[in-house]
Protein backbone atom coordinates (compact mmCIF):
# COMPACT_ATOMS: atom_id res chain seq x y z
CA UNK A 1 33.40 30.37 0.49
CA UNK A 2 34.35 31.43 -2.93
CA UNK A 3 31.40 31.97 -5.50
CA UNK A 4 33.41 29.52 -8.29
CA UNK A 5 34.58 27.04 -5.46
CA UNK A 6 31.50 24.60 -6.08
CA UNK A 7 30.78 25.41 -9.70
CA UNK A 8 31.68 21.66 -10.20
CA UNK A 9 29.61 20.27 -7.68
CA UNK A 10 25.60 19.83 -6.62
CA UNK A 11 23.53 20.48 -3.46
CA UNK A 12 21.00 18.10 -2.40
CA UNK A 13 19.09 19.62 0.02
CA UNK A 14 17.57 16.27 2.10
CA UNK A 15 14.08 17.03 3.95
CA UNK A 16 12.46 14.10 5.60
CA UNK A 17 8.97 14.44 3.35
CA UNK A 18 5.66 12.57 3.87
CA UNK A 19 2.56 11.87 1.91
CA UNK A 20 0.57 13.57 4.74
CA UNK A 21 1.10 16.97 4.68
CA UNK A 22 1.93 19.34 1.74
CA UNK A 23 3.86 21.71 4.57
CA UNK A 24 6.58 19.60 5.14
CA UNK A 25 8.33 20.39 1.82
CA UNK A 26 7.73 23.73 2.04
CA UNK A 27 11.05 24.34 3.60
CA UNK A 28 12.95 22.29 1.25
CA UNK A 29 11.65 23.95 -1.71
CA UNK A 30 12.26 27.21 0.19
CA UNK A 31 15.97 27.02 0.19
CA UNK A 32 16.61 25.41 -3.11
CA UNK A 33 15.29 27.92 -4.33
CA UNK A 34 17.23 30.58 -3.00
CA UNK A 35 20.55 28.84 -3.09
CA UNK A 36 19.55 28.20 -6.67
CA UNK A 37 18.86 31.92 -6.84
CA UNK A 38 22.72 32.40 -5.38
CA UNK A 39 24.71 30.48 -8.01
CA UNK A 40 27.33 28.44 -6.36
CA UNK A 41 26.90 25.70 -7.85
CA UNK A 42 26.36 23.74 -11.08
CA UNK A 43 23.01 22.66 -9.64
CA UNK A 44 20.68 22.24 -6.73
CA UNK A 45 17.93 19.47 -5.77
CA UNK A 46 15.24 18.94 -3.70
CA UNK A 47 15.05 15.40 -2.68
CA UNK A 48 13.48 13.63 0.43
CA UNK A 49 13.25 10.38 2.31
CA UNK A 50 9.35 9.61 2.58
CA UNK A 51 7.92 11.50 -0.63
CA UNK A 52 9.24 12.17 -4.09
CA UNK A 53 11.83 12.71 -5.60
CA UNK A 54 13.54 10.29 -3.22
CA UNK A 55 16.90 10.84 -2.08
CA UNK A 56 18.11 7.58 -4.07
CA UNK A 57 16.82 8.06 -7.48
CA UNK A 58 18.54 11.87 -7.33
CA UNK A 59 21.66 10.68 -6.37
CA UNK A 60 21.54 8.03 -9.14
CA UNK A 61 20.78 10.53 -11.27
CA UNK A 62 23.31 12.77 -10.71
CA UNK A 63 27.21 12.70 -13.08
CA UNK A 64 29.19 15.48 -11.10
CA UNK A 65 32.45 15.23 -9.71
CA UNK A 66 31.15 16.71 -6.03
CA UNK A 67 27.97 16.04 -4.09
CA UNK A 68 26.88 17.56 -0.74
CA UNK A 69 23.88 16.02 0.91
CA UNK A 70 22.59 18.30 3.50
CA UNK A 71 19.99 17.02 5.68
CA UNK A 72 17.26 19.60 6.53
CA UNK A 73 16.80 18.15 10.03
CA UNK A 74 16.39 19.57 13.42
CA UNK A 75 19.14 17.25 15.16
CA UNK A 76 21.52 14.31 14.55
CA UNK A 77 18.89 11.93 15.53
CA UNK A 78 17.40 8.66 14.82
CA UNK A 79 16.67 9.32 10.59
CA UNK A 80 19.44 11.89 9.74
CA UNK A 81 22.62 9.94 11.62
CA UNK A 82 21.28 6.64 11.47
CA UNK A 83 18.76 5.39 8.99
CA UNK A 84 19.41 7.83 6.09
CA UNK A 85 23.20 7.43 5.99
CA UNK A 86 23.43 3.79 6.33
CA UNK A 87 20.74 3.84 3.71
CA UNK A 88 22.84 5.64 1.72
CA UNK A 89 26.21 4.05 2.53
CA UNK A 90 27.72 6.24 4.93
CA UNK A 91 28.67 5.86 8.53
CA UNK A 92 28.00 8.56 10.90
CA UNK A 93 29.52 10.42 11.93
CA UNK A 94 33.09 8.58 11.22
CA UNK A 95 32.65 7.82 7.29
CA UNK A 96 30.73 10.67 5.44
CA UNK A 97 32.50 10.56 2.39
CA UNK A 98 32.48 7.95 -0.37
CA UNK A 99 32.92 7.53 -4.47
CA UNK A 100 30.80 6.25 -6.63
CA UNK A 101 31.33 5.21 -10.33
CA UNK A 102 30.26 8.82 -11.02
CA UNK A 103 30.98 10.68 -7.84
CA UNK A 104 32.08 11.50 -4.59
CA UNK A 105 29.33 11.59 -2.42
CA UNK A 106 29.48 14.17 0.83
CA UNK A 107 26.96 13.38 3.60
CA UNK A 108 26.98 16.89 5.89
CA UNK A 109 25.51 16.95 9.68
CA UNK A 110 22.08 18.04 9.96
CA UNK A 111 21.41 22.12 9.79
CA UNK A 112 19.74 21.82 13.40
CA UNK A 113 22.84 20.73 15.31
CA UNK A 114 25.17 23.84 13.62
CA UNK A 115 25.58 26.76 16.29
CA UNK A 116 24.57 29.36 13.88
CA UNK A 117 21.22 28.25 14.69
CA UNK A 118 21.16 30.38 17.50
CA UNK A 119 20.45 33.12 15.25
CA UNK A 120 17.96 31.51 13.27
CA UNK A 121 16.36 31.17 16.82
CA UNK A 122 16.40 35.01 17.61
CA UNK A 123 15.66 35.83 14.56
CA UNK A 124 12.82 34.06 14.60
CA UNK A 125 11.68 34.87 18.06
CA UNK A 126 12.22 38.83 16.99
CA UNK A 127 10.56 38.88 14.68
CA UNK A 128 7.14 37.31 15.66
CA UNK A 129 7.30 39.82 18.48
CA UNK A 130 7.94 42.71 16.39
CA UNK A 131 5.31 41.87 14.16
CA UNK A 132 2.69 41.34 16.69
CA UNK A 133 3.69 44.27 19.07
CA UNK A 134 0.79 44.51 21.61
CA UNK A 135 -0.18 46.14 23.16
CA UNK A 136 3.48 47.21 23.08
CA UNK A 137 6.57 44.61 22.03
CA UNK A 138 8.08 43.93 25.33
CA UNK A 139 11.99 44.11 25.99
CA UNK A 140 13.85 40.79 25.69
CA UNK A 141 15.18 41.59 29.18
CA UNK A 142 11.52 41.39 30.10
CA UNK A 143 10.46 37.88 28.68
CA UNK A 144 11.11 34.55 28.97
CA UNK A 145 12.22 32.40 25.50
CA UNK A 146 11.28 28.92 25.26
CA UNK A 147 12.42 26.58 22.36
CA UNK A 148 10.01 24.06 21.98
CA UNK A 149 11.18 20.55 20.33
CA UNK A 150 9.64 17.07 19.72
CA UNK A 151 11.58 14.57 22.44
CA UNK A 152 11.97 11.22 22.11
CA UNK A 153 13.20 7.90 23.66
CA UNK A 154 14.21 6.71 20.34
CA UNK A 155 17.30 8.99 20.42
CA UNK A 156 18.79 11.68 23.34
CA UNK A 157 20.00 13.71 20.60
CA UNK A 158 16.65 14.71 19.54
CA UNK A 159 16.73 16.34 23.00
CA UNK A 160 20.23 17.49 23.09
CA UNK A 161 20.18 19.61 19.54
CA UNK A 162 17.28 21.69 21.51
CA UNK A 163 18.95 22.06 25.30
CA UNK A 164 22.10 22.75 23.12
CA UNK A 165 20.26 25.76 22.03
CA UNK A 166 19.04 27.33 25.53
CA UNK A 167 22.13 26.91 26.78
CA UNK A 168 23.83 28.85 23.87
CA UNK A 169 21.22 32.02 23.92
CA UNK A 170 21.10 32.14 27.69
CA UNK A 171 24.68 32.61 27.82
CA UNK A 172 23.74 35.75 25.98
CA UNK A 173 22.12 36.94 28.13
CA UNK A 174 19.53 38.34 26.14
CA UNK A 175 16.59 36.82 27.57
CA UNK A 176 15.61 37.12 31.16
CA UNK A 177 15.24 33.59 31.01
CA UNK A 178 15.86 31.04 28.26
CA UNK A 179 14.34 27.33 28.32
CA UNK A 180 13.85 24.38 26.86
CA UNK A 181 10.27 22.83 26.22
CA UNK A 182 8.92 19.36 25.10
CA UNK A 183 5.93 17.85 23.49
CA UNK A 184 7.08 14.13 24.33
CA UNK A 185 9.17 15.02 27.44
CA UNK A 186 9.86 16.73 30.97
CA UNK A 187 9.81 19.54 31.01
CA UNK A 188 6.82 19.47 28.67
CA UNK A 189 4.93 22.46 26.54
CA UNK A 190 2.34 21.86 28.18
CA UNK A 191 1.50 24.42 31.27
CA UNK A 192 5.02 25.97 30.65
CA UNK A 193 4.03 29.25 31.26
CA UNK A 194 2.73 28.04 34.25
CA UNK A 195 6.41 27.59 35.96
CA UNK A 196 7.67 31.28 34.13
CA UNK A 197 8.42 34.16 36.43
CA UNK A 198 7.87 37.08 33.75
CA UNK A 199 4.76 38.24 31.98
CA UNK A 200 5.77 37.62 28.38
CA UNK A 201 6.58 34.49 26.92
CA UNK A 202 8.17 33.78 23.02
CA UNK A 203 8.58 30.36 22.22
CA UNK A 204 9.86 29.29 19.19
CA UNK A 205 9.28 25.88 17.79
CA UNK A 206 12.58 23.98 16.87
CA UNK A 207 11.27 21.88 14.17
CA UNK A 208 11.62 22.41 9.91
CA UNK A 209 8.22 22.53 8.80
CA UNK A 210 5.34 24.35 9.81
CA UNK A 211 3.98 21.10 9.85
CA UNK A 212 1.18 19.23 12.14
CA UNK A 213 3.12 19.35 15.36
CA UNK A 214 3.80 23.27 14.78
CA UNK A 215 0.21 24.09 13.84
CA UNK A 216 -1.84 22.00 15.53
CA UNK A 217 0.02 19.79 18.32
CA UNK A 218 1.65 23.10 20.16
CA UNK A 219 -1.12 24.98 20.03
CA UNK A 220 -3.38 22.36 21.35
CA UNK A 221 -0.52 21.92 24.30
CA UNK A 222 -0.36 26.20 24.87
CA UNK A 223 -4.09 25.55 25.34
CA UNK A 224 -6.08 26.08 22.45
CA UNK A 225 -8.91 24.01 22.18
CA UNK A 226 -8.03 21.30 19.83
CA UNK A 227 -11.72 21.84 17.58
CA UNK A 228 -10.95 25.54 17.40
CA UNK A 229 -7.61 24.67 15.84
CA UNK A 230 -7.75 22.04 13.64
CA UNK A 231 -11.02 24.52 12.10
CA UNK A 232 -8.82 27.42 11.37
CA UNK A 233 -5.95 25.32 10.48
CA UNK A 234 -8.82 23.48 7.87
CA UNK A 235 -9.69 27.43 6.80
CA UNK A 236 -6.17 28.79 6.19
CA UNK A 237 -5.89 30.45 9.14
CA UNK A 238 -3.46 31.28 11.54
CA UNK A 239 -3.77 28.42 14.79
CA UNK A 240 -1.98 30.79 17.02
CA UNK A 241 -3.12 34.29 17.83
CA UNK A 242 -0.64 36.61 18.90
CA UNK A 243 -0.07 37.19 21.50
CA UNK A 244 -2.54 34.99 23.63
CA UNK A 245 -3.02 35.48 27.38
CA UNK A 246 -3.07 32.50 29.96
CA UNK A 247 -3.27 32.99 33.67
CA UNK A 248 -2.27 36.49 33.17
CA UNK A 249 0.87 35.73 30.88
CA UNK A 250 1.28 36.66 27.14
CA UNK A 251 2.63 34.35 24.97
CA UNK A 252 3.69 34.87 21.30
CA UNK A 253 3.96 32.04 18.88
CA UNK A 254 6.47 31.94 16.36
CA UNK A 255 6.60 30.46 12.83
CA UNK A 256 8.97 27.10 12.68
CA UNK A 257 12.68 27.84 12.51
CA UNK A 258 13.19 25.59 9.46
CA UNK A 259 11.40 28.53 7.05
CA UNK A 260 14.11 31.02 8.44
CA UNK A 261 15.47 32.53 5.36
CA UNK A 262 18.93 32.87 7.27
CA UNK A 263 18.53 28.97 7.15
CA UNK A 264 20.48 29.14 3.18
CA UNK A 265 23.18 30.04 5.44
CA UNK A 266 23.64 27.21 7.59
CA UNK A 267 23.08 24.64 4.72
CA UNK A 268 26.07 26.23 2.93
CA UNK A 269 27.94 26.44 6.25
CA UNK A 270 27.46 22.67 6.12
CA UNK A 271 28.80 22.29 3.03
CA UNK A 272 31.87 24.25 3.64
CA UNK A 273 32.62 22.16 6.71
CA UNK A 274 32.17 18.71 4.35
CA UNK A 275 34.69 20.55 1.42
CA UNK A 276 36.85 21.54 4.10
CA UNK A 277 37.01 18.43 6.32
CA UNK A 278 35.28 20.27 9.03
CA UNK A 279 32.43 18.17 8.87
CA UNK A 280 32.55 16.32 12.55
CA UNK A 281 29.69 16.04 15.38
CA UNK A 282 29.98 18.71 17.66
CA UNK A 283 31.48 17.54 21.20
């Protein structure tokens, strides 16, 4: 992608948001700020669907030829390819482009659904190991990886962006063995290690933020007891200590995969595929 190819255009990087929990815009913020930091284009903005600044008033605001929305979510599920777009006048995935008295307006797939995420997924499940190497950081050959995701009946593909995933890094062979966990669904985080055949266990949650369900929820579901987390969590402190044992297994924790800095990657992948007419569901 050339450096001046977007100097005409914005990025609006689209995170969910909520009043709840200060974490959830962490991620957001994170890669704005980098891809600010990079230069591409004439500007970049934060903007979210459940906090401020809301998606709607920063597109209003905006007087560019080009925009690319990029939604910072983990799958094309129920918000980001239903809700959001027809919200915003779009129709995904078969109408994702539209003009406006000041614009044309580029809705890009989700970040979670790209298959460079697979090495946002290593990455992240290297590096948690490498950082917490005792009493010795154990050979991927050796250990199992399990990407844990939310799961929902409201929509399969909340499911599908994560088993997409497994399938992709077991195929690498990598791993000795490579799954897929749920909180909401079989097979379920809870007791996973339970069914693993080797001693060391990564998993990695799938999600953007480092939010509720990745520092409390998972935790509580690996086994911590919920009081013990929800007081660290209260005093700043890590939920998850690395690695923990259960029934004779070691499992590290790793941070979310949506504060990857590799992450600024796939958002401008996205945006290449919307300038390019690349940007279609994967089959």
């Amino acid at each position: 992608m050339a450096t001046d190819s977007l100097s005409d255009a914005v990025l609006v990087v689209l995170g969910h948001g909520t009043t709840l929990n200060d974490d959830s815009a962490a991620p957001v913020l994170q890669h704005v700020a980098e891809l600010r930091r990079r230069g591409r284009f004439a500007e970049v903005r934060e903007a979210f669907w459940k906090q401020e600044p809301q998606v709607k008033s920063v597109l209003a605001s905006l007087t560019v030829p080009r925009v690319f929305i990029v939604p910072l979510f983990i799958s094309e599920g129920y918000f980001s390819a239903e809700v959001i777009p027809t919200e915003l006048g779009f129709s995904f995935p078969d109408n994702l482009k539209r003009k406006t008295d000041n614009s044309e307006l580029h809705y890009c797939r989700p970040v979670g659904s790209h298959e460079r995420m697979t090495t946002v997924i290593l990455a992240r499940a290297q590096e948690v190991v490498a950082r917490f190497p005792f009493p010795r950081a154990p050979k991927p050959g050796d250990t199992t990886l399990l990407i844990a995701g939310h799961g929902t009946g409201r929509n399969a593909n909340s499911r599908k962006a994560v088993e997409r995933q497994a399938d992709l890094i077991r195929a690498l062979k990598i791993y000795a063995e490579v799954g897929a966990v749920f909180m909401e669904e079989a097979p379920f985080i809870k007791g996973c290690w339970q069914t693993v055949k080797t001693k060391h266990i990564v998993v990695v949650p799938f999600f953007i933020s480092d939010g509720l369900h990745a520092v409390e929820d998972i935790p509580v579901l690996l086994g911590e007891p919920e009081r013990f987390v929800k007081e660290r969590h209260a005093a700043g402190q890590p939920t998850w200590r690395n690695p923990t044992e259960r029934e004779g297994k070691l499992i590290w924790y790793s941070a979310s995969v949506g504060t990857e800095p590799l992450l600024a990657d796939v958002i401008l992948e996205r945006v290449r595929e919307a300038a390019t007419g690349l940007n279609r569901p994967a089959i």
